[in-house]
C-alpha atoms as a PDB file:
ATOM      1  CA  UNK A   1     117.726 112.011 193.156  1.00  0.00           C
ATOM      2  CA  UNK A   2     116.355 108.781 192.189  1.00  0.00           C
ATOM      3  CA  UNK A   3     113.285 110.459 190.711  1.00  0.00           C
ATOM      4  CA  UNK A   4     115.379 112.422 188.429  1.00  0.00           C
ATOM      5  CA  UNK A   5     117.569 109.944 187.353  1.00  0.00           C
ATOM      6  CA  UNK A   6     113.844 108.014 186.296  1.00  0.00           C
ATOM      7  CA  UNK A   7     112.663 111.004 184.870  1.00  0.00           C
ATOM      8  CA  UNK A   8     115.984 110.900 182.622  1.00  0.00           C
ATOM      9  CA  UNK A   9     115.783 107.173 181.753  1.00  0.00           C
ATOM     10  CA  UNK A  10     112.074 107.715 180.825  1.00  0.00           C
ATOM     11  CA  UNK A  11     112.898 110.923 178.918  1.00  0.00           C
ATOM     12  CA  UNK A  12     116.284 109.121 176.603  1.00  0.00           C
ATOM     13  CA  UNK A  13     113.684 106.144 175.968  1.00  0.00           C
ATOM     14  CA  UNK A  14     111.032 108.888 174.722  1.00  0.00           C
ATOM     15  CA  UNK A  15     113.740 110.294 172.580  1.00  0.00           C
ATOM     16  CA  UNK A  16     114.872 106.872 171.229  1.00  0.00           C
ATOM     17  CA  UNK A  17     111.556 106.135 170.288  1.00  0.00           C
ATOM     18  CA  UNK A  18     110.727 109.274 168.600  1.00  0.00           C
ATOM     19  CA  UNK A  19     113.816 108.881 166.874  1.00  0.00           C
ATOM     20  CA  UNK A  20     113.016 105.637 165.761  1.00  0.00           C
ATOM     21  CA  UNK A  21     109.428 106.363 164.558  1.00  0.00           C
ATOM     22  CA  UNK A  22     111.309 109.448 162.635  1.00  0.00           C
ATOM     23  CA  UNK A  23     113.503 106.924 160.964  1.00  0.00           C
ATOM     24  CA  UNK A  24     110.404 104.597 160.122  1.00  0.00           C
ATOM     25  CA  UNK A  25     108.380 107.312 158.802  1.00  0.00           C
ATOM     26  CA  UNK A  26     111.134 108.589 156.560  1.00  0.00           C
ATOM     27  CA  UNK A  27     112.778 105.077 155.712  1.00  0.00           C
ATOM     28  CA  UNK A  28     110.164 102.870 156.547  1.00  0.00           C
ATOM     29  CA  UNK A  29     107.336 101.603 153.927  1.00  0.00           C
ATOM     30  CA  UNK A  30     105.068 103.846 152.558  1.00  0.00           C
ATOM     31  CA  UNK A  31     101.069 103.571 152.398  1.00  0.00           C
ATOM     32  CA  UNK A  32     100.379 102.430 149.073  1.00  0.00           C
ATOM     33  CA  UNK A  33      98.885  99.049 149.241  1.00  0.00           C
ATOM     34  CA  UNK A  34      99.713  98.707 144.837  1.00  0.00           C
ATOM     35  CA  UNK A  35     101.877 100.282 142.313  1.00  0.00           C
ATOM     36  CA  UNK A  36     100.659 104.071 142.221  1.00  0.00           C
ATOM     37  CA  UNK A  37     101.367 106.725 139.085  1.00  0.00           C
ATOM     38  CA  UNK A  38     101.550 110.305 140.148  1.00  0.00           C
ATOM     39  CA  UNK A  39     102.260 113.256 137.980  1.00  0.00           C
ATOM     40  CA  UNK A  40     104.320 116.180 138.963  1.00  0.00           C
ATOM     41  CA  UNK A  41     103.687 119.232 136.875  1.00  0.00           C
ATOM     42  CA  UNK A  42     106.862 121.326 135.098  1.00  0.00           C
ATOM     43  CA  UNK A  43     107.747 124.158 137.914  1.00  0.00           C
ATOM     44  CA  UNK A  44     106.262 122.566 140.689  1.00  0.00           C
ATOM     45  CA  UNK A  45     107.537 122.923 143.874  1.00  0.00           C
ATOM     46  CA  UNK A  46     108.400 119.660 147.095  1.00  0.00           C
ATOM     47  CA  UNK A  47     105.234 120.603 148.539  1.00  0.00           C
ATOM     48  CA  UNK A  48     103.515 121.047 145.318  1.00  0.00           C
ATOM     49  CA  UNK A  49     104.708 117.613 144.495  1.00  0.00           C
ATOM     50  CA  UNK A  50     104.178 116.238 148.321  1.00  0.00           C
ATOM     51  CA  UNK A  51     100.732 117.444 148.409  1.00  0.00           C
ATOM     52  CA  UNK A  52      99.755 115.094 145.008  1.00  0.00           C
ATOM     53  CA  UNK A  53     101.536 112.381 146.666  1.00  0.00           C
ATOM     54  CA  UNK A  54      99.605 112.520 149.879  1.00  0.00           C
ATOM     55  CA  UNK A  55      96.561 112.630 147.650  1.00  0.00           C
ATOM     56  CA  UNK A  56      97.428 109.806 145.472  1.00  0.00           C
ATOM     57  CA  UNK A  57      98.239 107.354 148.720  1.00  0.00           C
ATOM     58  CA  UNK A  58     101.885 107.337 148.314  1.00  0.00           C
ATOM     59  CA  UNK A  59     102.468 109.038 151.850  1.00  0.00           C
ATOM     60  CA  UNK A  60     100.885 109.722 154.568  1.00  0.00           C
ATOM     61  CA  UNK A  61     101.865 113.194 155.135  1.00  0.00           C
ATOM     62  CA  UNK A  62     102.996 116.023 153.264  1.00  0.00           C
ATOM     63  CA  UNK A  63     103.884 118.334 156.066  1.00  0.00           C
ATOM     64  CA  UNK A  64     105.444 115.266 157.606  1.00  0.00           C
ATOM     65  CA  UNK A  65     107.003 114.697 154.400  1.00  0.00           C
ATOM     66  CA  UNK A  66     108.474 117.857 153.358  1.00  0.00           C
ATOM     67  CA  UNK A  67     109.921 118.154 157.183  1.00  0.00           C
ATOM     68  CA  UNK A  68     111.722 114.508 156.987  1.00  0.00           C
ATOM     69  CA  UNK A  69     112.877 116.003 153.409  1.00  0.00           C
ATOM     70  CA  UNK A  70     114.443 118.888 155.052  1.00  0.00           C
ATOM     71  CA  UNK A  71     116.229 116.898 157.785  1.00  0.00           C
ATOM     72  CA  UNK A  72     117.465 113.808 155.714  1.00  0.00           C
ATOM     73  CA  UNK A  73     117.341 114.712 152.533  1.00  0.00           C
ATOM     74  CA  UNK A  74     120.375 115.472 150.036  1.00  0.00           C
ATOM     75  CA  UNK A  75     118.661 119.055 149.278  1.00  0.00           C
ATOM     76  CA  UNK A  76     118.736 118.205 145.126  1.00  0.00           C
ATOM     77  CA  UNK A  77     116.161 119.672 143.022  1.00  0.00           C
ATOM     78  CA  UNK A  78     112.950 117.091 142.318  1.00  0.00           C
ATOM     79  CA  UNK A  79     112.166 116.926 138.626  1.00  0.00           C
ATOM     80  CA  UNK A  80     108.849 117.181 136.487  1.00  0.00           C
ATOM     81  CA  UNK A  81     107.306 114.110 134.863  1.00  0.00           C
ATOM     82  CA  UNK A  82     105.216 111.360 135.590  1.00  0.00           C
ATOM     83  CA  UNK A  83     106.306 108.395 138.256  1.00  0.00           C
ATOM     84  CA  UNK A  84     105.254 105.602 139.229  1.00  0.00           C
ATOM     85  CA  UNK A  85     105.266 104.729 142.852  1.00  0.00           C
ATOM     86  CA  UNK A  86     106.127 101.227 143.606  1.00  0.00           C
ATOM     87  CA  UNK A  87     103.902  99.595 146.291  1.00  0.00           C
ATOM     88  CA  UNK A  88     104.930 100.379 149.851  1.00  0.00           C
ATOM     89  CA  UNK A  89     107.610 102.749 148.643  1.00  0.00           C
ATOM     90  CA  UNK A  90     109.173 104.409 151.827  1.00  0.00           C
ATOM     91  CA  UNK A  91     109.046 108.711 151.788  1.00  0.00           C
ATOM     92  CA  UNK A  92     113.122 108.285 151.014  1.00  0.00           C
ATOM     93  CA  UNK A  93     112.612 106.133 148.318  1.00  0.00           C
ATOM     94  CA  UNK A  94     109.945 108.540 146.727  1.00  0.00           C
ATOM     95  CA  UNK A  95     112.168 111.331 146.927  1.00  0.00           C
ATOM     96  CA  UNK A  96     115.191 109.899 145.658  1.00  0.00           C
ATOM     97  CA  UNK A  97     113.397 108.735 142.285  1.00  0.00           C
ATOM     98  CA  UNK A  98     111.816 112.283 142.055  1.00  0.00           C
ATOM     99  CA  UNK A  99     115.421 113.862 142.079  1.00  0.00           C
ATOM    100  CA  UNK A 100     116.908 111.503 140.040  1.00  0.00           C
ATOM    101  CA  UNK A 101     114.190 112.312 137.363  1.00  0.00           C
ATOM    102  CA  UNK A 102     113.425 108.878 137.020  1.00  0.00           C
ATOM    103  CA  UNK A 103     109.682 108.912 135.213  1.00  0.00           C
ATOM    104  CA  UNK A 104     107.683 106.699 133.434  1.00  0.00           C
ATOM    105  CA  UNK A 105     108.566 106.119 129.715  1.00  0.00           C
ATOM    106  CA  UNK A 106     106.171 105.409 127.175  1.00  0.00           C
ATOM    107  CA  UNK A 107     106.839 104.447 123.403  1.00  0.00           C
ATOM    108  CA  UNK A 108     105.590 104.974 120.056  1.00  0.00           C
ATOM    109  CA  UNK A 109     106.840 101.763 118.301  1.00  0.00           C
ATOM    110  CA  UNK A 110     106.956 102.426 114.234  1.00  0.00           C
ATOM    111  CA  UNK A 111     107.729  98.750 112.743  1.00  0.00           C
ATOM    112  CA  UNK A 112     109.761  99.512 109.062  1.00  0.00           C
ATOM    113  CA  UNK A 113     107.777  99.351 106.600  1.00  0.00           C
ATOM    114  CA  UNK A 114     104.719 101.414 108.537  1.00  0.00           C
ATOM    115  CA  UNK A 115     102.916 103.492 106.210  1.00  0.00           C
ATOM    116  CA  UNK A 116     102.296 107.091 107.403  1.00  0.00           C
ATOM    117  CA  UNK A 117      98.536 106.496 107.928  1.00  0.00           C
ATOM    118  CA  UNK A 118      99.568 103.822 110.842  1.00  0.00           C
ATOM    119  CA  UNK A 119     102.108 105.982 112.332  1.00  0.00           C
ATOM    120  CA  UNK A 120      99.040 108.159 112.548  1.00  0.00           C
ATOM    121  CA  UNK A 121      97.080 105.806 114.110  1.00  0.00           C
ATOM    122  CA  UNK A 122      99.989 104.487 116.663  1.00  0.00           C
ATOM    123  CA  UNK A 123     100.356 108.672 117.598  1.00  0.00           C
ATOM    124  CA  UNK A 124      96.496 109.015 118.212  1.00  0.00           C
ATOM    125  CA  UNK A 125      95.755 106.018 120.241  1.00  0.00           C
ATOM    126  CA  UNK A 126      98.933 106.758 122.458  1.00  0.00           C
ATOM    127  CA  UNK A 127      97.688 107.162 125.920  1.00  0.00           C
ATOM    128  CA  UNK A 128      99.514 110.078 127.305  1.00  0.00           C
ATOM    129  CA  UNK A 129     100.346 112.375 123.615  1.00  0.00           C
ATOM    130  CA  UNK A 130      98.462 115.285 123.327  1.00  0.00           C
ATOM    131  CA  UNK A 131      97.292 117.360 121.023  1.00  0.00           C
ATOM    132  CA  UNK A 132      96.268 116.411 117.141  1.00  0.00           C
ATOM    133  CA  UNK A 133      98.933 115.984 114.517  1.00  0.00           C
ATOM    134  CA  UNK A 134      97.932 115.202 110.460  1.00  0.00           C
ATOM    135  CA  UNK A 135      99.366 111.852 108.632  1.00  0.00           C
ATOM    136  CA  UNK A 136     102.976 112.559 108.437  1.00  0.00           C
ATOM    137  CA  UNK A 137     104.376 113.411 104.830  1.00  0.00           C
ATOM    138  CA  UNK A 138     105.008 109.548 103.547  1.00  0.00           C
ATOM    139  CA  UNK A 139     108.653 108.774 104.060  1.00  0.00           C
ATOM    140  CA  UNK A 140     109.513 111.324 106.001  1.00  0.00           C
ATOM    141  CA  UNK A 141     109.580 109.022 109.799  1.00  0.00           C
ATOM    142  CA  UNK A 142     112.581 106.780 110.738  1.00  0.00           C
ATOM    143  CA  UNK A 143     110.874 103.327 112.122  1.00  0.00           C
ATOM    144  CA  UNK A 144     111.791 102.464 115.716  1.00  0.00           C
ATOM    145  CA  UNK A 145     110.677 103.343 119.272  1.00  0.00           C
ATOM    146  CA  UNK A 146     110.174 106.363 120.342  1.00  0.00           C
ATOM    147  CA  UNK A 147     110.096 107.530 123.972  1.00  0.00           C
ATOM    148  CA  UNK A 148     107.568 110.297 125.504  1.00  0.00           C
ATOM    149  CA  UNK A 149     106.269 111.213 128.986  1.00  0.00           C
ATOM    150  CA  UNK A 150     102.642 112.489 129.401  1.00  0.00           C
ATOM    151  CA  UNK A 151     101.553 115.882 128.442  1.00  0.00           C
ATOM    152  CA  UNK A 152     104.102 115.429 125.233  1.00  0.00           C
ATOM    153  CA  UNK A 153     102.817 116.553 122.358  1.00  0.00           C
ATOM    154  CA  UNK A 154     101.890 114.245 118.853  1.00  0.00           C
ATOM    155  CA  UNK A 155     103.552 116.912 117.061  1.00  0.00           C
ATOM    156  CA  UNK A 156     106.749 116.641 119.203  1.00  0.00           C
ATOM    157  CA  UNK A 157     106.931 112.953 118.474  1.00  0.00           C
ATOM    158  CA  UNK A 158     106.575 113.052 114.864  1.00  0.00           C
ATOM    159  CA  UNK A 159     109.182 115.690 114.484  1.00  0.00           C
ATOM    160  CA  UNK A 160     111.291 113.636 116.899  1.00  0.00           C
ATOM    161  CA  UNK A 161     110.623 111.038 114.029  1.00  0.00           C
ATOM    162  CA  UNK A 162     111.475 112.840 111.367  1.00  0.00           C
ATOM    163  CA  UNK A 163     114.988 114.306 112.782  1.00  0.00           C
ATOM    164  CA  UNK A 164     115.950 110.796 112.959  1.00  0.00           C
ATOM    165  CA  UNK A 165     115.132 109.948 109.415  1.00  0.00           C
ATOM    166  CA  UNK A 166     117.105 113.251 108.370  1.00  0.00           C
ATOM    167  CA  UNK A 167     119.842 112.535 110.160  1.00  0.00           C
ATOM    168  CA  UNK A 168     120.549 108.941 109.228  1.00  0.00           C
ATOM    169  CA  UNK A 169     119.509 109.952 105.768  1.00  0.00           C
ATOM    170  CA  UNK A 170     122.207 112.273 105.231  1.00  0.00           C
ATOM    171  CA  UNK A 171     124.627 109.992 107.221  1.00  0.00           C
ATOM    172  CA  UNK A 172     123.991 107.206 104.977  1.00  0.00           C
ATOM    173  CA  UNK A 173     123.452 109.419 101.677  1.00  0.00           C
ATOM    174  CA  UNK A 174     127.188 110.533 102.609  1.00  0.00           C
ATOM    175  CA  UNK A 175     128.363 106.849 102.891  1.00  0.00           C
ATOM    176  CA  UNK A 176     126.856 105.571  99.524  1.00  0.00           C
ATOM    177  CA  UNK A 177     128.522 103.448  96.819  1.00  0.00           C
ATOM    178  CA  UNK A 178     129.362 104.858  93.662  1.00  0.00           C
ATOM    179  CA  UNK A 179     127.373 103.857  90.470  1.00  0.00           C
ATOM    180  CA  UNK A 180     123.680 103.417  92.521  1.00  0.00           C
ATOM    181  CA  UNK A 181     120.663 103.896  90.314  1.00  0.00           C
ATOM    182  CA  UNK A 182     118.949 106.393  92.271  1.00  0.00           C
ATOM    183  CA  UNK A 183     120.395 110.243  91.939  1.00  0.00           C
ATOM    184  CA  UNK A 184     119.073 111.973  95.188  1.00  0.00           C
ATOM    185  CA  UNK A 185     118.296 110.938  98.680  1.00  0.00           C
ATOM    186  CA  UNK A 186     114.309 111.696  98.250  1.00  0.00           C
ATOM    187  CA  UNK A 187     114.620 108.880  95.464  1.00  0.00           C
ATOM    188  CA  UNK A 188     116.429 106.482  97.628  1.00  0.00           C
ATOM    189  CA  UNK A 189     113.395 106.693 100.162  1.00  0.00           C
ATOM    190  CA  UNK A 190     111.340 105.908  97.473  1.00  0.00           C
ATOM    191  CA  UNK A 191     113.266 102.973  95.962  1.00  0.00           C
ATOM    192  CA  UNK A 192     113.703 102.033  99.759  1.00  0.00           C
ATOM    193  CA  UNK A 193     110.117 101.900 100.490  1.00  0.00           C
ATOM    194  CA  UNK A 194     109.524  99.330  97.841  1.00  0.00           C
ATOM    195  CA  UNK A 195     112.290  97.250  98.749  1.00  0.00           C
ATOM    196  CA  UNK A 196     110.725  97.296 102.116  1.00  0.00           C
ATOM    197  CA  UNK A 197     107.820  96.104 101.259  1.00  0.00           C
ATOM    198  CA  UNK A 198     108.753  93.864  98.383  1.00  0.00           C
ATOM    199  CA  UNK A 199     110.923  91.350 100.817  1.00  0.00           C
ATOM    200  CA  UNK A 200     110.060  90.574 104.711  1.00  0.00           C
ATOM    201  CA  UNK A 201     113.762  88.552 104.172  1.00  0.00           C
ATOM    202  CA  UNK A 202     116.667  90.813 105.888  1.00  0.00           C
ATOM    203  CA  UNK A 203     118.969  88.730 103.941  1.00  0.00           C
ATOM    204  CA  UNK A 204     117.287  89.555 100.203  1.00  0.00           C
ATOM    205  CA  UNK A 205     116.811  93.285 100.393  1.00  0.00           C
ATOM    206  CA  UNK A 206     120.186  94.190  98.816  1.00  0.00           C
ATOM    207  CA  UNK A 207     119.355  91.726  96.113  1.00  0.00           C
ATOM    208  CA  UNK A 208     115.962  93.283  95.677  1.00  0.00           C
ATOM    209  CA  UNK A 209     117.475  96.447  95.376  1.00  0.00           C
ATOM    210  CA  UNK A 210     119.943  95.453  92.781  1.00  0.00           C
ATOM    211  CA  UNK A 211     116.807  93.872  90.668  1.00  0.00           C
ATOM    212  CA  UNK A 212     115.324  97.325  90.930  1.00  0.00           C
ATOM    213  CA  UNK A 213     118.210  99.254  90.190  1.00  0.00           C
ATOM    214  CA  UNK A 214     118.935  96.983  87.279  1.00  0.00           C
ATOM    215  CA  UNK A 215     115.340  97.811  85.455  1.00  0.00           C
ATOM    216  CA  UNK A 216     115.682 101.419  86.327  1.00  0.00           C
ATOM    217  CA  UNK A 217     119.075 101.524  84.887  1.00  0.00           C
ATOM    218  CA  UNK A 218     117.756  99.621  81.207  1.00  0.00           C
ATOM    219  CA  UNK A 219     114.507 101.571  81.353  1.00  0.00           C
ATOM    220  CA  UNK A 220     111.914  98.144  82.453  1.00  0.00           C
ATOM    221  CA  UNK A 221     108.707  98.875  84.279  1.00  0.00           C
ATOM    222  CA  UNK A 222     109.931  98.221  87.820  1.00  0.00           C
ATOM    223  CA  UNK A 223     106.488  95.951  88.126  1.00  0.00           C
ATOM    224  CA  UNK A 224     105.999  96.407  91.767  1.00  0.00           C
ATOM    225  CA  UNK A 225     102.769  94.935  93.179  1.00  0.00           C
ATOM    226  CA  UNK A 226     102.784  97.268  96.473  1.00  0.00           C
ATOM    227  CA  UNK A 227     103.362 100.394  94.195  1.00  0.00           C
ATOM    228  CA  UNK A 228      99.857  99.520  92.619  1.00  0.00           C
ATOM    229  CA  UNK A 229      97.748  98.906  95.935  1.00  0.00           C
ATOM    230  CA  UNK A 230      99.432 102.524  97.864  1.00  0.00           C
ATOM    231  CA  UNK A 231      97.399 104.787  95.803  1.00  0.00           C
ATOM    232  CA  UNK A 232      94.090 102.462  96.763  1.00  0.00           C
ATOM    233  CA  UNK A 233      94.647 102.391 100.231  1.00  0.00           C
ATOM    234  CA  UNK A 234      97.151 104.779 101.249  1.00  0.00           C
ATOM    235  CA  UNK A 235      99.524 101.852 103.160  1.00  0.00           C
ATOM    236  CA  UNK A 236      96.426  99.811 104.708  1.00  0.00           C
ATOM    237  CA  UNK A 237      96.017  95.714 103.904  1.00  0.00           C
ATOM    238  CA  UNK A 238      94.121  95.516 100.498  1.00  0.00           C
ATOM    239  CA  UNK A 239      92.309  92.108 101.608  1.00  0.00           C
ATOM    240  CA  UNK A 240      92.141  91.098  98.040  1.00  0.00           C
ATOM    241  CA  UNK A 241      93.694  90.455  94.868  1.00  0.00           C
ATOM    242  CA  UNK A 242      94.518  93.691  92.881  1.00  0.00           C
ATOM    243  CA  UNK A 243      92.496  93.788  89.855  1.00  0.00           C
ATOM    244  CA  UNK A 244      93.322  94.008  86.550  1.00  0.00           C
ATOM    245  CA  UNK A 245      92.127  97.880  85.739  1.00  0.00           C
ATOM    246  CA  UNK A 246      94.271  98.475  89.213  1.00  0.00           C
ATOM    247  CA  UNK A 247      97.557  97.341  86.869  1.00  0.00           C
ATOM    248  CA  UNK A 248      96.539  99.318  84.031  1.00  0.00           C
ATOM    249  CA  UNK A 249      95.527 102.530  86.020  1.00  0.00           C
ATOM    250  CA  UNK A 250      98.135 105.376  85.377  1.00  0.00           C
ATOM    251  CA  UNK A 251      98.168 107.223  88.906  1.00  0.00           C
ATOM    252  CA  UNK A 252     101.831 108.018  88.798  1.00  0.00           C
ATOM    253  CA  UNK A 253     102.095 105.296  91.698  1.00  0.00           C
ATOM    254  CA  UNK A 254     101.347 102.319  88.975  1.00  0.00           C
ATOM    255  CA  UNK A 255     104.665 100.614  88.323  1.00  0.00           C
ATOM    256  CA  UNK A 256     103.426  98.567  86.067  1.00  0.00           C
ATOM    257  CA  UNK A 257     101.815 101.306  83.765  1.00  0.00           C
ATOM    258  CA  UNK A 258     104.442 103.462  83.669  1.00  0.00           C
ATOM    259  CA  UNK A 259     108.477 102.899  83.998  1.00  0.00           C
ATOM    260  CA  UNK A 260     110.753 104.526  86.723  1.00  0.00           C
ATOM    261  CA  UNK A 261     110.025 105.515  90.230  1.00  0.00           C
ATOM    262  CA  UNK A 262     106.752 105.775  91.415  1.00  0.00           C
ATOM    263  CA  UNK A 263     105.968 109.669  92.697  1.00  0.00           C
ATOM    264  CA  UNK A 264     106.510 109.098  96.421  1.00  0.00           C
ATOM    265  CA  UNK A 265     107.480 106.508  98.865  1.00  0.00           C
ATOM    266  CA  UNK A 266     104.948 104.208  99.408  1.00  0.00           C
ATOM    267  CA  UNK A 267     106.042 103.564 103.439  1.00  0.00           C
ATOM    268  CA  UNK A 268     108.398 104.684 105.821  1.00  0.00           C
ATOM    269  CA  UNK A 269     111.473 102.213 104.999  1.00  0.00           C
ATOM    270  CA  UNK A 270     113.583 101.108 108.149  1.00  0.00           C
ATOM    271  CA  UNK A 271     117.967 101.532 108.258  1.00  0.00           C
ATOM    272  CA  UNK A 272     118.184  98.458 106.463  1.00  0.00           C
ATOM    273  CA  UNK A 273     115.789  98.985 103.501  1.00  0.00           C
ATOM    274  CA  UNK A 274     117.819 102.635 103.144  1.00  0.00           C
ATOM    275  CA  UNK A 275     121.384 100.577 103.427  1.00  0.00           C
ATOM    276  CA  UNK A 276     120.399  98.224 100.756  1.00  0.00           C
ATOM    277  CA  UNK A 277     119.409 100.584  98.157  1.00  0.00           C
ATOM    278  CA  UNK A 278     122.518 102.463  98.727  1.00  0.00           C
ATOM    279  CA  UNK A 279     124.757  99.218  98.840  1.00  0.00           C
ATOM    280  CA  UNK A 280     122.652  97.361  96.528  1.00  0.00           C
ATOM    281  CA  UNK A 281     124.098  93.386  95.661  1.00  0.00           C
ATOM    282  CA  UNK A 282     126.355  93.315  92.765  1.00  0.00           C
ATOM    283  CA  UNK A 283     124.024  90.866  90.078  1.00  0.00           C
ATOM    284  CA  UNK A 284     122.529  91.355  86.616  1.00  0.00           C
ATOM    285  CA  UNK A 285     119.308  90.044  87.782  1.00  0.00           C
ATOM    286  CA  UNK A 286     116.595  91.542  86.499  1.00  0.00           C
ATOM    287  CA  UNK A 287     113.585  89.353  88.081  1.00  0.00           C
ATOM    288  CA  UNK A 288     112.641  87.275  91.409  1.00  0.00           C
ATOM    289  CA  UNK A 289     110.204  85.910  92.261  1.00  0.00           C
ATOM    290  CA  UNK A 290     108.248  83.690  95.721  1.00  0.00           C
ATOM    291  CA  UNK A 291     109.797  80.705  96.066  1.00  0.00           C
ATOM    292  CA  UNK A 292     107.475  79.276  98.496  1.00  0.00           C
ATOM    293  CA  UNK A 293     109.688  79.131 101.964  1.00  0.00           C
ATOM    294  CA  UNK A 294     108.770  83.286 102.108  1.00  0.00           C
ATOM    295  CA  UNK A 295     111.546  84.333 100.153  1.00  0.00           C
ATOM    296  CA  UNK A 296     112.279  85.025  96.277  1.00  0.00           C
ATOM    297  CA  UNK A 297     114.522  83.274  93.608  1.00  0.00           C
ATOM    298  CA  UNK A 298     116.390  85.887  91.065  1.00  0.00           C
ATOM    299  CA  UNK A 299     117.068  85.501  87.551  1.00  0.00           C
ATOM    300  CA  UNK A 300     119.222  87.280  85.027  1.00  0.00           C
ATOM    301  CA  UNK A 301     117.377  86.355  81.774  1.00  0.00           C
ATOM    302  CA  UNK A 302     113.112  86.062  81.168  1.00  0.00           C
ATOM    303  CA  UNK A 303     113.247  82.453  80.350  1.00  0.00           C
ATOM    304  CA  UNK A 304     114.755  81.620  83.630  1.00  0.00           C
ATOM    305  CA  UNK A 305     112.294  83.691  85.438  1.00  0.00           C
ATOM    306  CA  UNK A 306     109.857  81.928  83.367  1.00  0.00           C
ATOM    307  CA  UNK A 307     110.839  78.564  84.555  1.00  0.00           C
ATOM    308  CA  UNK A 308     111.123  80.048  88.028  1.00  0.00           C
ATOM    309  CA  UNK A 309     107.130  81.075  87.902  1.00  0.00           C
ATOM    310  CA  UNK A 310     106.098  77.770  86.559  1.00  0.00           C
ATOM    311  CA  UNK A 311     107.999  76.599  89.767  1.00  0.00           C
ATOM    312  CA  UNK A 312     106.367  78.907  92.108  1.00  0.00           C
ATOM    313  CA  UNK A 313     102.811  78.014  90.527  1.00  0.00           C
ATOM    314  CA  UNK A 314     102.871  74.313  90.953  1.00  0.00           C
ATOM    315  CA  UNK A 315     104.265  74.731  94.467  1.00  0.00           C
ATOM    316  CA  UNK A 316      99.971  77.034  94.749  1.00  0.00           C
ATOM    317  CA  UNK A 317      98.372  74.481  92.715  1.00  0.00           C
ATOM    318  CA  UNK A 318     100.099  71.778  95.444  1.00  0.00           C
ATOM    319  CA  UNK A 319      99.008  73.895  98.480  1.00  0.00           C
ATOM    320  CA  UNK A 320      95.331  74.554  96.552  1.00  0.00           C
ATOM    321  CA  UNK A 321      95.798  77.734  96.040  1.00  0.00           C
ATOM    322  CA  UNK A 322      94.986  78.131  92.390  1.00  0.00           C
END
């Protein structure tokens, strides 16, 4: 009798500690000595998904694993994407970020103002995007963040940018004050682009606006530097001073050459760029320009622009440079 009553006591520890190292293995930390990324492809199945954790170093079983699944798991679906593993992540831990779809998110970040040829560039050196897209149609992306997981397509993110622009375009085409100088929402992208890149200042785009919709309204050149150097470089940095055949070219992009609205958008304009030329200030200015602190003084009449660019050159000539 005594022998059996050992052989129980020997038998309930066995089963304790099997049941403990169960626990452990399921709850317990995981393998990976650093932060691991694994990728679980659409329509794959637990073991599908075990077996590419095993392999990356996140567990140290997938048998093991898909067993301690079955017996403490909540039985939910895992979802497609890519993860990453946090160091010493325990099997439970693994699972419960693969059900709750929890996967990595990358962004496309679009500053306003981005011409279409850097949105371009930002799509192709995304690590992750696949596939091969062309420059977008200038104008036609909304700038912000954009989110994607890997194996997304380029061409799914630029027509994920261009929804947005459609959508708040219409939105804020629908919400525009009467008496605006522009007539349809492709010329408020235009007009919007140039505000954009006329002022870095959120506070002095609707006044920029209302300069611009001033000249268009009375007929004046709108006399837009930026309009000048798109057609040269397509968006990029000129790295010089535009020359004086470059003011006198007629391109249909040279608002100095010719009055009214260039033939495009020269960038993709952000919300507030769009809001401005659609709320422009209430002035009769008709000019601005630097006033040295990065921002622009307005005037209603030429003399007092005049006096204004005699202003702005002596505050050059005092930094030395003219």
């Amino acid at each position: 009798m005594r022998k059996v009553g050992c052989f129980g006591v020997i038998l309930a520890l066995v089963a304790v500690v099997a049941l403990f190292l169960v626990v452990q293995g399921w709850g317990g930390a995981g393998p990976a000595a650093r932060t691991l990324t694994v990728q679980v492809a659409q329509g794959s199945s637990l073991a599908a998904a075990a077996t590419e954790l095993e392999k990356a170093g996140a567990i140290r079983s997938a048998s093991r694993f898909r067993l301690y699944t079955r017996i403490f798991g909540s039985g939910d679906p895992i979802k497609a994407g890519e993860y990453r593993i946090p160091a010493q992540a325990s099997p439970s831990d693994i699972l419960k970020l693969m059900q709750g779809g929890k996967v990595v998110q990358r962004l496309v970040a679009v500053p306003e103002g981005y011409p279409s040829v850097l949105v371009h560039d930002a799509l192709m050196k995304a690590d992750g995007l696949t596939g091969t897209v062309p420059v977008p149609a200038e104008g036609s992306i909304l700038p912000d963040s954009y989110a994607f997981e890997r194996g997304d397509t380029r061409a799914k993110v630029v027509a994920q940018m261009q929804s947005a622009l459609t959508a708040y375009l219409a939105k804020a085409w629908a919400a525009r004050k009467p008496g605006i100088a522009v007539a349809t929402p492709e010329q408020a992208i235009i007009l919007a682009s140039i505000v954009e890149k006329e002022t870095g200042k959120p506070s002095e785009r609707r006044m920029v606006a209302a300069v611009y919709g001033n000249r268009l309204r009375v007929g004046m050149p709108l006399q837009a530097d930026p309009t000048v150097i798109y057609p040269i470089t397509k968006g990029r940095p000129l790295g010089r001073r535009i020359l004086r055949s470059e003011l006198q070219a007629k391109n249909g992009y040279n608002t100095y050459a010719s009055p009214g609205l260039p033939l495009g958008p020269i960038a993709n304009p952000g919300r507030a760029s769009i809001d401005a030329v659609l709320d422009p200030a209430q002035t009769q200015a008709l000019y601005f320009v630097a006033d040295g602190t990065g921002g622009h003084v307005f005037a209603d009449t030429l003399d007092q622009h005049n006096a204004n660019v005699r202003k702005w050159y002596a505050i050059r000539k005092a930094r030395g440079e003219m």
